[in-house]
PDB file of N, CA and C in Angstrom:
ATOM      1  N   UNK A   1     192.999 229.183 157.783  1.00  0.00           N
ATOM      2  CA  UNK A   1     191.606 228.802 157.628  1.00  0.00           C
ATOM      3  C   UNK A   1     191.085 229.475 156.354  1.00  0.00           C
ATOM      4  N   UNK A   2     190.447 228.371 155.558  1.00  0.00           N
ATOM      5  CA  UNK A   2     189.662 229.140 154.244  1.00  0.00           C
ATOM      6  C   UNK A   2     188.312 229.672 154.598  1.00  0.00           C
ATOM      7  N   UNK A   3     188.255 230.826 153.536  1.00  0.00           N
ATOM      8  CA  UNK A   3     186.879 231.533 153.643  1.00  0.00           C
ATOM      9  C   UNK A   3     186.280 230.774 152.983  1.00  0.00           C
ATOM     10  N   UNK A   4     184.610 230.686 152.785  1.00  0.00           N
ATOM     11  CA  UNK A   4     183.523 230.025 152.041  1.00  0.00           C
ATOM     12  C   UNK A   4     183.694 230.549 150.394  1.00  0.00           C
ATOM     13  N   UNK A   5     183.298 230.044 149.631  1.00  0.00           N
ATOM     14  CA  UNK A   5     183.252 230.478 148.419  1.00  0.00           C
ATOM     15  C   UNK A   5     182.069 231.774 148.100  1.00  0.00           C
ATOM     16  N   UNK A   6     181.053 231.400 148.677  1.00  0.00           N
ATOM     17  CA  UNK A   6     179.612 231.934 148.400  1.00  0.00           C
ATOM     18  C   UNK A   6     179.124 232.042 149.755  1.00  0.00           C
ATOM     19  N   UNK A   7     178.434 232.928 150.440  1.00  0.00           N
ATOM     20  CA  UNK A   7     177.899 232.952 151.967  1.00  0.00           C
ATOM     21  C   UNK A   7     176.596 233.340 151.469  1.00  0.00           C
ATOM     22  N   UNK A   8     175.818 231.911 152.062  1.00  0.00           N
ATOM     23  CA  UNK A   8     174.390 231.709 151.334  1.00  0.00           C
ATOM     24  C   UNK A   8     173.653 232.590 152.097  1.00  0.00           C
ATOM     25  N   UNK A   9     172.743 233.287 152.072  1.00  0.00           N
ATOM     26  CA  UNK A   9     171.933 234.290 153.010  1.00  0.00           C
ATOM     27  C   UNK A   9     170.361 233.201 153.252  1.00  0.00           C
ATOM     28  N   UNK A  10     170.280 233.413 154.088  1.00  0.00           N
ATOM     29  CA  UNK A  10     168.704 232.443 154.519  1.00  0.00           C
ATOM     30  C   UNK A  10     168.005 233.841 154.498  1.00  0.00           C
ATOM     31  N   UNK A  11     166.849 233.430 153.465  1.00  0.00           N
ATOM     32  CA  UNK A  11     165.153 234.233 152.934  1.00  0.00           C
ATOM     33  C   UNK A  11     164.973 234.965 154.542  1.00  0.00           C
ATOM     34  N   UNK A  12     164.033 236.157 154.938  1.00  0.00           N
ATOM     35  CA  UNK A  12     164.198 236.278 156.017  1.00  0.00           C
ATOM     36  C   UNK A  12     162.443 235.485 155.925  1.00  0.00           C
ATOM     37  N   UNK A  13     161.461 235.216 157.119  1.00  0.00           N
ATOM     38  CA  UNK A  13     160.599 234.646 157.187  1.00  0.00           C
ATOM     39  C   UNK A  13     159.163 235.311 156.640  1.00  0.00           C
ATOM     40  N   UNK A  14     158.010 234.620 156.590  1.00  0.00           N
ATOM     41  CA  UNK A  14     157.096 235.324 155.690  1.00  0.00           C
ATOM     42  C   UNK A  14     156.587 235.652 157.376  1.00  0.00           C
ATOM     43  N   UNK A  15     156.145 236.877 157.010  1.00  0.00           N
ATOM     44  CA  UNK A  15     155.180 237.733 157.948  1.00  0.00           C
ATOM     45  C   UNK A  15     154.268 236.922 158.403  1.00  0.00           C
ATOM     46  N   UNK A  16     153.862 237.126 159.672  1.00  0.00           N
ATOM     47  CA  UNK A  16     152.498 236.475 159.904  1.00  0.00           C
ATOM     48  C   UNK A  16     151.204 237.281 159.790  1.00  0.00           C
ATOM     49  N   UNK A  17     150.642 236.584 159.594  1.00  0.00           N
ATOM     50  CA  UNK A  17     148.891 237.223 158.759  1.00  0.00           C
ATOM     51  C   UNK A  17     148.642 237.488 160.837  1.00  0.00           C
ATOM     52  N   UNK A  18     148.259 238.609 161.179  1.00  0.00           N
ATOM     53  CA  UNK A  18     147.915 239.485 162.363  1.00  0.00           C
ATOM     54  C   UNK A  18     146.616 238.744 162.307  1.00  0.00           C
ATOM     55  N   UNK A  19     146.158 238.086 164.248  1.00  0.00           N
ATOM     56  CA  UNK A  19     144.971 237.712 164.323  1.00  0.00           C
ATOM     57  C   UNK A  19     143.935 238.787 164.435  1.00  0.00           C
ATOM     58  N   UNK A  20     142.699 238.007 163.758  1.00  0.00           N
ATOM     59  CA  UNK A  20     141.742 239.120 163.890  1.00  0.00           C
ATOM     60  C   UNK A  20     141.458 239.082 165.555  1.00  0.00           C
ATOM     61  N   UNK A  21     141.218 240.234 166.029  1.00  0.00           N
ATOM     62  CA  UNK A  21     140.419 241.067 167.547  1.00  0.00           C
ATOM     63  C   UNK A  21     139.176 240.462 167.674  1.00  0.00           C
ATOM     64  N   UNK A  22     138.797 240.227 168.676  1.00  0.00           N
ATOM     65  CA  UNK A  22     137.464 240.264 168.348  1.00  0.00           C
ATOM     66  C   UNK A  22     136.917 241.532 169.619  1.00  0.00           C
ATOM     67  N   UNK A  23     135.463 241.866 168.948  1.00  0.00           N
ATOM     68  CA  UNK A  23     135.291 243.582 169.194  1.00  0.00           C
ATOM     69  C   UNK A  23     135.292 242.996 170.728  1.00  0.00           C
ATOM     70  N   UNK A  24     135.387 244.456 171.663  1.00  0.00           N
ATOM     71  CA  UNK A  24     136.082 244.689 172.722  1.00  0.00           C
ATOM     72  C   UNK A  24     134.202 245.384 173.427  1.00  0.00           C
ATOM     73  N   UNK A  25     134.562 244.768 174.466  1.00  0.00           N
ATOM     74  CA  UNK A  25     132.509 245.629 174.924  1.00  0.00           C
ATOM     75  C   UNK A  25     133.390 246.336 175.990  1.00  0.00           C
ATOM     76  N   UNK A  26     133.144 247.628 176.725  1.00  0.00           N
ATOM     77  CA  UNK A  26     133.311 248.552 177.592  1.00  0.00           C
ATOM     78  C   UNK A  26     132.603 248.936 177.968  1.00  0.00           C
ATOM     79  N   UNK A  27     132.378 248.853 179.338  1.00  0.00           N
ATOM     80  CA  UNK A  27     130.929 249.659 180.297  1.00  0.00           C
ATOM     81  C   UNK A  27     131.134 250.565 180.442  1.00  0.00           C
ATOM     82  N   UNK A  28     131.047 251.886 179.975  1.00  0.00           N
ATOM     83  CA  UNK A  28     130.707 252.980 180.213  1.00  0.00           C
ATOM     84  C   UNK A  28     130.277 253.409 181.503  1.00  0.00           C
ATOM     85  N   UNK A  29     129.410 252.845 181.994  1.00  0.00           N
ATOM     86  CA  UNK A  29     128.809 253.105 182.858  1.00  0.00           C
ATOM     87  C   UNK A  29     129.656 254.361 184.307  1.00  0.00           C
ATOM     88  N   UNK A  30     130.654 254.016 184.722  1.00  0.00           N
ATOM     89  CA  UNK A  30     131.174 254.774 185.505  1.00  0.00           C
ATOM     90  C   UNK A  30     131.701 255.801 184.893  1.00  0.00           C
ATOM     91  N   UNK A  31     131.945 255.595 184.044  1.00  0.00           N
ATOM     92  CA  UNK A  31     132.639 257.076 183.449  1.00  0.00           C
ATOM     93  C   UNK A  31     131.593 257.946 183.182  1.00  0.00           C
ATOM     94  N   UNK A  32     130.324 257.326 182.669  1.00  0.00           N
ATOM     95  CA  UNK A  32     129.258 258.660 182.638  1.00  0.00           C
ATOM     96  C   UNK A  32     128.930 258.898 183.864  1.00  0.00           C
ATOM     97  N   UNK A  33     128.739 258.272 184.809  1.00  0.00           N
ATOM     98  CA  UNK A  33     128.961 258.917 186.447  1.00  0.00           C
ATOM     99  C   UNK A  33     129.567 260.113 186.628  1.00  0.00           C
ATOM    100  N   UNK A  34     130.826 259.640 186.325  1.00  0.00           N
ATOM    101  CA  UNK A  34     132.002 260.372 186.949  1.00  0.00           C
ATOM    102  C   UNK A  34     131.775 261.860 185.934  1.00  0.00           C
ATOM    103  N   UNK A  35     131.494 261.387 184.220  1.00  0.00           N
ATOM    104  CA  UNK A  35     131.172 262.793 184.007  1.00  0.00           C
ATOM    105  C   UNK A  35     130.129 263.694 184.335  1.00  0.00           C
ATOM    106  N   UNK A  36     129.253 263.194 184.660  1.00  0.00           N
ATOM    107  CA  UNK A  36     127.508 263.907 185.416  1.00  0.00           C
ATOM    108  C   UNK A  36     128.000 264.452 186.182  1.00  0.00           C
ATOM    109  N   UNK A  37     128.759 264.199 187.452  1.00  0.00           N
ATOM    110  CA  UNK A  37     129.472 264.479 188.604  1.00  0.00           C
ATOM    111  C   UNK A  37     130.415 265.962 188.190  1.00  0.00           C
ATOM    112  N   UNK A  38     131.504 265.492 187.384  1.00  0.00           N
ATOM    113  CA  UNK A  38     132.070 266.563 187.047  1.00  0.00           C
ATOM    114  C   UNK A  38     131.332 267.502 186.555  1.00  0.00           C
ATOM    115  N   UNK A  39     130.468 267.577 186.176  1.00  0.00           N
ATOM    116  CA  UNK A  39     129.138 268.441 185.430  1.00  0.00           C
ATOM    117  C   UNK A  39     128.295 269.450 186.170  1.00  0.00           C
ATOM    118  N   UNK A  40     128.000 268.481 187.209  1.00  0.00           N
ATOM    119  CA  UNK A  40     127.230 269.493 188.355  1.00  0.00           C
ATOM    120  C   UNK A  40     128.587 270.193 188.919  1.00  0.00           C
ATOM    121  N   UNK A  41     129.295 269.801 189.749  1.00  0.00           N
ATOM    122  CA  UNK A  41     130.233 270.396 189.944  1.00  0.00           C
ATOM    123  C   UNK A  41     131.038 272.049 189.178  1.00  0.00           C
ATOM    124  N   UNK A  42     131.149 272.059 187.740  1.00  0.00           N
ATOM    125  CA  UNK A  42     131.643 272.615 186.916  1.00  0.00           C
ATOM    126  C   UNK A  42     130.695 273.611 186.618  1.00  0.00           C
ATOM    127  N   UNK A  43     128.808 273.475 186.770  1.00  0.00           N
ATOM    128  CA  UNK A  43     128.007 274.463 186.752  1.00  0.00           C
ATOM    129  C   UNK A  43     127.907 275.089 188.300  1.00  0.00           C
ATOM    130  N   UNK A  44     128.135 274.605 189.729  1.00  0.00           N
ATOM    131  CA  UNK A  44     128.018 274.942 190.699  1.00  0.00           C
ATOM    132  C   UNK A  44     129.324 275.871 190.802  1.00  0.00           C
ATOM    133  N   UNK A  45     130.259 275.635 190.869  1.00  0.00           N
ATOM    134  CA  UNK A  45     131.326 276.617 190.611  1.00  0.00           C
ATOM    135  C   UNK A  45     131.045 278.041 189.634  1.00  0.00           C
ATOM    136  N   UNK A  46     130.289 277.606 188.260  1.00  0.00           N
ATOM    137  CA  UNK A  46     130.125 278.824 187.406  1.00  0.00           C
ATOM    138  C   UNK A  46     128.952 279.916 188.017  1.00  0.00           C
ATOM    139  N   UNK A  47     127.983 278.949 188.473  1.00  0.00           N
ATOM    140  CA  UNK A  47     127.099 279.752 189.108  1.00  0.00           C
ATOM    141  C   UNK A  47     127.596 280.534 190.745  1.00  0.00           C
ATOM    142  N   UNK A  48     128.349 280.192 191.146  1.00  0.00           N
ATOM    143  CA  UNK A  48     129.081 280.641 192.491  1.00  0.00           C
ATOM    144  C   UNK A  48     130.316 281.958 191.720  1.00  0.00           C
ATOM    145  N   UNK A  49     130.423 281.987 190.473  1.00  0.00           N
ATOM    146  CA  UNK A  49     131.566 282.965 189.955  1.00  0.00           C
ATOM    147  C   UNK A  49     130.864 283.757 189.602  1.00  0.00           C
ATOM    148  N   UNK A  50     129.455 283.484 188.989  1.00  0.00           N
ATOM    149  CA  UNK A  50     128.913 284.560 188.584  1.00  0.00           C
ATOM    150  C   UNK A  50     128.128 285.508 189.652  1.00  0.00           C
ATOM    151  N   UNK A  51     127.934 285.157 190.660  1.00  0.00           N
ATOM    152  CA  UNK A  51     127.249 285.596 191.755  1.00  0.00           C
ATOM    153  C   UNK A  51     128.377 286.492 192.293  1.00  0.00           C
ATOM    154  N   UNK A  52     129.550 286.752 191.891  1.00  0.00           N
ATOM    155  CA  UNK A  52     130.549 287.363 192.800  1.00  0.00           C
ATOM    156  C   UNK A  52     130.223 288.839 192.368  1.00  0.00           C
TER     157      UNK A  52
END
């Protein structure tokens, strides 16, 4: 069996242009809960350490 003369290489492909996002909305809302929460918590403890 003969080899090819020339072994043509195929271009590799053009990149694709990345779609734009469109902006993302996030409710906050529970997480500032949850941090208020952790908050009181984190001063009720400090004030219970300092009382010792």
């Amino acid at each position: 069996m003969q080899e090819p003369l020339a072994v043509r290489e195929e271009e590799p492909p053009a990149p694709a242009a990345p779609a734009r996002l469109e902006r993302l909305e996030v409710d906050y809302t529970a997480l500032d809960a949850l941090l208020a929460d952790t908050n009181r918590v984190v001063e009720r403890v400090q004030r219970l350490l300092k009382s010792r």
